[in-house]
Protein backbone atom coordinates (compact mmCIF):
# COMPACT_ATOMS: atom_id res chain seq x y z
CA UNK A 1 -250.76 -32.25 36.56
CA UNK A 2 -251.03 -34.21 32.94
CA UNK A 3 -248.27 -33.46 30.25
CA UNK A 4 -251.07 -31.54 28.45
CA UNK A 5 -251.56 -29.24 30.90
CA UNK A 6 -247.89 -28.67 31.88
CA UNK A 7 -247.08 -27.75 27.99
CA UNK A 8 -250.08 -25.50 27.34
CA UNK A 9 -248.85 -23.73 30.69
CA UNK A 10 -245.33 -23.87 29.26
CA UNK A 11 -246.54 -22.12 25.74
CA UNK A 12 -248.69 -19.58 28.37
CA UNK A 13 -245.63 -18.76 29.92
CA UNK A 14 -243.95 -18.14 26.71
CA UNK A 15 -246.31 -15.74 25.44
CA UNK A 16 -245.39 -13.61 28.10
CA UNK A 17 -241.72 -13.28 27.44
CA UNK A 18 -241.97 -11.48 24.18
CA UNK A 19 -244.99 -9.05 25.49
CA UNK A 20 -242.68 -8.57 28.59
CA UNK A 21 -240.40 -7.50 26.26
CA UNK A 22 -242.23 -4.94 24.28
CA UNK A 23 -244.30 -3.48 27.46
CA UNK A 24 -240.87 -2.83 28.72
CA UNK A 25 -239.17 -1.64 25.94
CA UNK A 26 -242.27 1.34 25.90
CA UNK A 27 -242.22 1.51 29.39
CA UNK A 28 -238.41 2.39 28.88
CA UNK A 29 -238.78 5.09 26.30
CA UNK A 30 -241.97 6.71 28.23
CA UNK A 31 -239.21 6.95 31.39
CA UNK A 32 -236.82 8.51 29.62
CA UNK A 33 -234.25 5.10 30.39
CA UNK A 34 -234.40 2.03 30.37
CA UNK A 35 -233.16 1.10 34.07
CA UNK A 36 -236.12 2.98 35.39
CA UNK A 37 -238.85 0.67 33.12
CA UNK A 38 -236.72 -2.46 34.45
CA UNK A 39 -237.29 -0.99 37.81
CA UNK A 40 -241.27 -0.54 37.31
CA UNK A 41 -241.18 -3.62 35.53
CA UNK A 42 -239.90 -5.79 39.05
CA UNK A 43 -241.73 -3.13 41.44
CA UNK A 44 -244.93 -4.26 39.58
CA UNK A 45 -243.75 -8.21 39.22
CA UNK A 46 -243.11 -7.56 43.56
CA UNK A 47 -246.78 -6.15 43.88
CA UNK A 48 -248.21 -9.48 41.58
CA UNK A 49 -246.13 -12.00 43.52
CA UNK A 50 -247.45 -10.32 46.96
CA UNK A 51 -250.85 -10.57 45.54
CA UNK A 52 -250.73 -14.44 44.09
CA UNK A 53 -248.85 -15.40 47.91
CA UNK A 54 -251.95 -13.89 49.24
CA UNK A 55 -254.41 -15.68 47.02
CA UNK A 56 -252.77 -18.87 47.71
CA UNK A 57 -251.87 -18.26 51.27
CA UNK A 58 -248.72 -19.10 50.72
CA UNK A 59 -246.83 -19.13 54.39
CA UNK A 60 -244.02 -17.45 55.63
CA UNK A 61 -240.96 -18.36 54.16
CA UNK A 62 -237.98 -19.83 56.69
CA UNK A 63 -235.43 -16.77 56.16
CA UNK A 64 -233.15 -18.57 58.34
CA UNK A 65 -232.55 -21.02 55.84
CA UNK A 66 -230.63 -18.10 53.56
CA UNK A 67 -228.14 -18.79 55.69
CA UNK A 68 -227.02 -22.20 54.68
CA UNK A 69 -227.61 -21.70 50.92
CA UNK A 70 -224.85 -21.55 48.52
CA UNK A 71 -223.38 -18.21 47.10
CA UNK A 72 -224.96 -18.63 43.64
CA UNK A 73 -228.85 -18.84 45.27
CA UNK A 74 -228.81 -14.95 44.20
CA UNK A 75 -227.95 -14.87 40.95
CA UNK A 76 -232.01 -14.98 39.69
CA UNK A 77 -232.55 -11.97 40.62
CA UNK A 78 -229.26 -10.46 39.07
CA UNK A 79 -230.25 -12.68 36.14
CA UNK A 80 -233.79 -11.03 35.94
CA UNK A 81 -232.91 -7.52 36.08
CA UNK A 82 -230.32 -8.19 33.04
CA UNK A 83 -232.91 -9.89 31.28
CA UNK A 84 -235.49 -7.26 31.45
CA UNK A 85 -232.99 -4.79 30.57
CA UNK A 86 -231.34 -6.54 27.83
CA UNK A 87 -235.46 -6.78 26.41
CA UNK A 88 -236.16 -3.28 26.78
CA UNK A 89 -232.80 -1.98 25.03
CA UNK A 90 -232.75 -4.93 21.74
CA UNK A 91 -236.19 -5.32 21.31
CA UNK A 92 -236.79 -2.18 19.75
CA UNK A 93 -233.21 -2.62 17.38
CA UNK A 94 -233.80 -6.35 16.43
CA UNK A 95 -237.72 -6.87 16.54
CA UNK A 96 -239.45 -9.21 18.74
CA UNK A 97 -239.30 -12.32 17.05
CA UNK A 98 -235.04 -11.83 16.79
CA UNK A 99 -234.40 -10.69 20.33
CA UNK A 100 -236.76 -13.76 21.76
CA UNK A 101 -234.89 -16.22 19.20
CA UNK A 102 -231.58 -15.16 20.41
CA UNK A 103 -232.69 -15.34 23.75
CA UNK A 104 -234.03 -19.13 23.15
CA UNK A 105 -230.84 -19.88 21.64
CA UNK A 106 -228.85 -18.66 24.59
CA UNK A 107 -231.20 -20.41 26.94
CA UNK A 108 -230.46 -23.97 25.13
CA UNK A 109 -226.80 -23.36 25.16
CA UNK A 110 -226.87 -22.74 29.04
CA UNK A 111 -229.67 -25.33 29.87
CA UNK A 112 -226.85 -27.87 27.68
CA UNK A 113 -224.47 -26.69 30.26
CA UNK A 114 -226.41 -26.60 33.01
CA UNK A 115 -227.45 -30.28 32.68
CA UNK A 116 -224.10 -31.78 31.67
CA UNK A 117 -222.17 -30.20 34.24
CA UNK A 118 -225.24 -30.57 37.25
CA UNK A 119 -225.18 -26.95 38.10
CA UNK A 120 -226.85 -24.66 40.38
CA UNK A 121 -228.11 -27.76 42.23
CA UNK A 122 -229.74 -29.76 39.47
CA UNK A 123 -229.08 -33.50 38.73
CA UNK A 124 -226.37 -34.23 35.84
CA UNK A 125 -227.78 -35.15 31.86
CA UNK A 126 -226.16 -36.76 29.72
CA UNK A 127 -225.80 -34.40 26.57
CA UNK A 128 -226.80 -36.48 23.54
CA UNK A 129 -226.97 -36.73 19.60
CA UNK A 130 -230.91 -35.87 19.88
CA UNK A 131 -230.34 -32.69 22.23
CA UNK A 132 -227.57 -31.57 19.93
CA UNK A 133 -229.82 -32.37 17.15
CA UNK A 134 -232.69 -29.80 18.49
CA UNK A 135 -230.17 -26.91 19.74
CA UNK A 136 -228.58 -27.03 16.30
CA UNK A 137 -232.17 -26.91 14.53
CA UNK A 138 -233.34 -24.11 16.78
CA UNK A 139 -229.98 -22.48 15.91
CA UNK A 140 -230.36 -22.96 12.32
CA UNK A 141 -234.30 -21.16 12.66
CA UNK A 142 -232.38 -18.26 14.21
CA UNK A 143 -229.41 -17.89 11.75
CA UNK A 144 -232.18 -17.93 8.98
CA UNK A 145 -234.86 -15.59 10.49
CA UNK A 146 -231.93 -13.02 11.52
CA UNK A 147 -230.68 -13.12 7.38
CA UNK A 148 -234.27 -12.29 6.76
């Protein structure tokens, strides 16, 4: 896959996260609470995945191997339930373009982490004046767009 592709994918994906966030934060209020739209919201994300596996015949997965995985393997899922949550409850207080800034800014900080420190199985980065460079601009868009 070209680097072309793999970005316009990347901005695809992106445009989800915000619209995830506002269907949800509906979904929520239609509910009556927000923990039963982040529970449609994954019911409905189980019933797409199901259908894409099927699509791509994607084969059975080797369950077995759970076994030997480390402890931390589990926290996506924990990770996506607080994130769906966390969308329906802010977006409506801080507005789209605030909650997804905040979340972009907490996404950098971890990713920095993440790569310096080689967690949850990925290779270490070296952290340098160009990375720290971008996280601070990002940071600075945020600061500025939250004044607003």
């Amino acid at each position: 896959m070209s680097l072309f592709v793999s970005i316009v994918l990347s901005l695809l994906a992106g445009f989800a996260v915000p619209l995830q966030a506002g269907t949800n934060a509906k979904l929520g209020v239609l509910l009556g609470h927000p923990l039963w739209a982040t529970a449609v919201s994954l019911l409905v994300s189980g019933v797409a995945i199901m259908l894409v596996m099927l699509i791509f015949k994607v084969p059975r997965p080797n369950l077995t191997a759970l076994q030997d995985g480390p402890w931390w393997i589990w926290f996506g899922g924990v990770a996506g339930v607080l994130y769906i949550t966390a969308a329906l409850i802010l977006v409506p207080r801080l507005g789209a373009l605030n909650f997804i800034m905040a979340v972009i800014v907490g996404q950098l900080t971890i990713s920095l982490l993440i790569d310096y420190f080689g967690l949850v199985g990925l290779p270490k980065q070296a952290i340098n004046v160009q990375k720290i460079i971008g996280v601070s601009v990002v940071l600075a868009g945020f600061l500025i767009a939250v004044r607003s």
